[in-house]
Protein backbone atom coordinates (compact mmCIF):
# COMPACT_ATOMS: atom_id res chain seq x y z
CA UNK A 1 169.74 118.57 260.39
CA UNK A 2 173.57 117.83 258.81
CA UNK A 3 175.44 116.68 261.35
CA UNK A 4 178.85 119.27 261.74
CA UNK A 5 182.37 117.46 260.64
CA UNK A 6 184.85 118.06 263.05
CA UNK A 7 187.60 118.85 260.48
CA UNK A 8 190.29 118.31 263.08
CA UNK A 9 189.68 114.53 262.97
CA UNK A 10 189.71 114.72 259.70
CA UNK A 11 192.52 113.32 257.20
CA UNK A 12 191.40 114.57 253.96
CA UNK A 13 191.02 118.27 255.28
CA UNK A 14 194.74 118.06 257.50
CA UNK A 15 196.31 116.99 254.03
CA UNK A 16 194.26 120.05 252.28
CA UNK A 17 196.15 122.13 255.28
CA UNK A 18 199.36 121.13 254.50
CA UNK A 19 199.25 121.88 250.89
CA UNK A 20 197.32 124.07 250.30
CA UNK A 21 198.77 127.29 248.47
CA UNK A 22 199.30 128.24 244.31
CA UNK A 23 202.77 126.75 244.41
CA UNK A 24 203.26 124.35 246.73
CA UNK A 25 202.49 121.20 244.43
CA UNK A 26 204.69 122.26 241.99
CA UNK A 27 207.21 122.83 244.41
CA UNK A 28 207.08 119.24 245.63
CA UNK A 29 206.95 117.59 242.45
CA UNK A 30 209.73 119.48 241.27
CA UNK A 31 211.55 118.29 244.34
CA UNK A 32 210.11 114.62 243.91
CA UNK A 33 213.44 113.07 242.17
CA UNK A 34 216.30 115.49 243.61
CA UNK A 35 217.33 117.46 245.82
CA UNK A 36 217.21 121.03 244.39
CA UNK A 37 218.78 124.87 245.68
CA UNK A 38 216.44 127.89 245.04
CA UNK A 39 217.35 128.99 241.97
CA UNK A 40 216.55 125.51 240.43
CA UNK A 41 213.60 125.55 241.79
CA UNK A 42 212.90 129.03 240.15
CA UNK A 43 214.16 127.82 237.04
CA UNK A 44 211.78 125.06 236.75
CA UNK A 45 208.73 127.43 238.28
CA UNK A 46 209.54 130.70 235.99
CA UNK A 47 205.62 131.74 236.81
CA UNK A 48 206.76 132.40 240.60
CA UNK A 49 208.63 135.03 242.21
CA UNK A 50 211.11 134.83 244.23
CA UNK A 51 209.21 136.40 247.27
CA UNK A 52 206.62 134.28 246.90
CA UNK A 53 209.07 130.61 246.26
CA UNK A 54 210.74 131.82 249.35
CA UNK A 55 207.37 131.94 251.62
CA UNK A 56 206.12 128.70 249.92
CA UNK A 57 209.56 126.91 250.94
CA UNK A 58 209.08 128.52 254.56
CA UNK A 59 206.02 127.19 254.79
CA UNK A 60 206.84 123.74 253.73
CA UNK A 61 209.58 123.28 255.88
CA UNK A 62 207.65 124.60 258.87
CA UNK A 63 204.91 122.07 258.06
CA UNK A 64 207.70 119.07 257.65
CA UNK A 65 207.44 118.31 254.32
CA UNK A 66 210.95 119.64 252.94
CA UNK A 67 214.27 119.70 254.52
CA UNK A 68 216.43 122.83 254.26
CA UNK A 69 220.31 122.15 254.30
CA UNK A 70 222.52 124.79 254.21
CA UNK A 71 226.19 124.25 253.52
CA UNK A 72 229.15 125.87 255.21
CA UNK A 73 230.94 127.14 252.14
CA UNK A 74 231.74 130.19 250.27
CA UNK A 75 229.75 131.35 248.07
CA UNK A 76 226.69 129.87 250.64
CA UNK A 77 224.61 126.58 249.50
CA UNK A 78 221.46 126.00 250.47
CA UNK A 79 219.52 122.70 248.94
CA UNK A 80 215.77 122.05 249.70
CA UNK A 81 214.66 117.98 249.81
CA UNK A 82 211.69 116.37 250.72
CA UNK A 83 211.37 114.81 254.02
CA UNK A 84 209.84 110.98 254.87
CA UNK A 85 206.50 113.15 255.49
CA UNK A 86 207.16 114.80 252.13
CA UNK A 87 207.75 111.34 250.69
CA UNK A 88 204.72 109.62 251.95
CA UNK A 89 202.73 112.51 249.43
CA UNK A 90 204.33 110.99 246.29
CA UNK A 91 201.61 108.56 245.84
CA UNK A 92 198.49 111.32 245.86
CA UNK A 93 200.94 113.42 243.15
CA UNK A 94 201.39 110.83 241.32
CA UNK A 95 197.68 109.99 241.02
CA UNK A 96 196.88 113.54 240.89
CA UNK A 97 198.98 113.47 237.99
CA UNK A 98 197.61 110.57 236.63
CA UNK A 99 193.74 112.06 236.60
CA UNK A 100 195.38 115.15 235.10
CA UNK A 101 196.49 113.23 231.94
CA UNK A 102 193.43 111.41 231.17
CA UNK A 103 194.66 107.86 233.32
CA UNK A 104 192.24 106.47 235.57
């Protein structure tokens, strides 16, 4: 008989969790270098809506991988940056990256 995975304990399946979603890779590598407001973001993602960039971001945040700042100006500013936690991913997107383009 297998014997169950508790998938709580688990590291692989907790990172899965936290990225898990169409966009949110691309999100994170696009905020990898720079600090970048929604509609660069969009620019640089022109397959994703904006409902849809706006949940992904949401849900990013809430999991602590991306800082939201807003600015107290006129017109408003909002920028979107990855956190430490966020940071500490760099390495797997990188390798990720890496195994895309034929590197091993």
């Amino acid at each position: 008989m297998a014997k169950k995975i508790d998938t709580n304990d688990c590291a692989v399946t907790a990172t899965i969790d936290l990225i898990a979603g169409r966009w949110k890779l691309t999100i994170l590598h696009v905020l990898l270098r720079h600090d970048r407001r929604f509609g660069e973001i969009l620019v640089r993602i022109p397959a994703i809506s904006r409902k849809v960039l706006t949940q992904q971001l949401r849900e990013l945040e809430a999991d602590g991988l991306i800082s939201r700042k807003q600015y107290k100006e006129r017109p408003p500013r909002v920028e979107y940056a990855l956190t430490g936690f966020g940071h500490n991913l760099c390495p797997l997107l990188a390798r990720m990256a890496d195994l895309k383009n034929g590197v091993s």
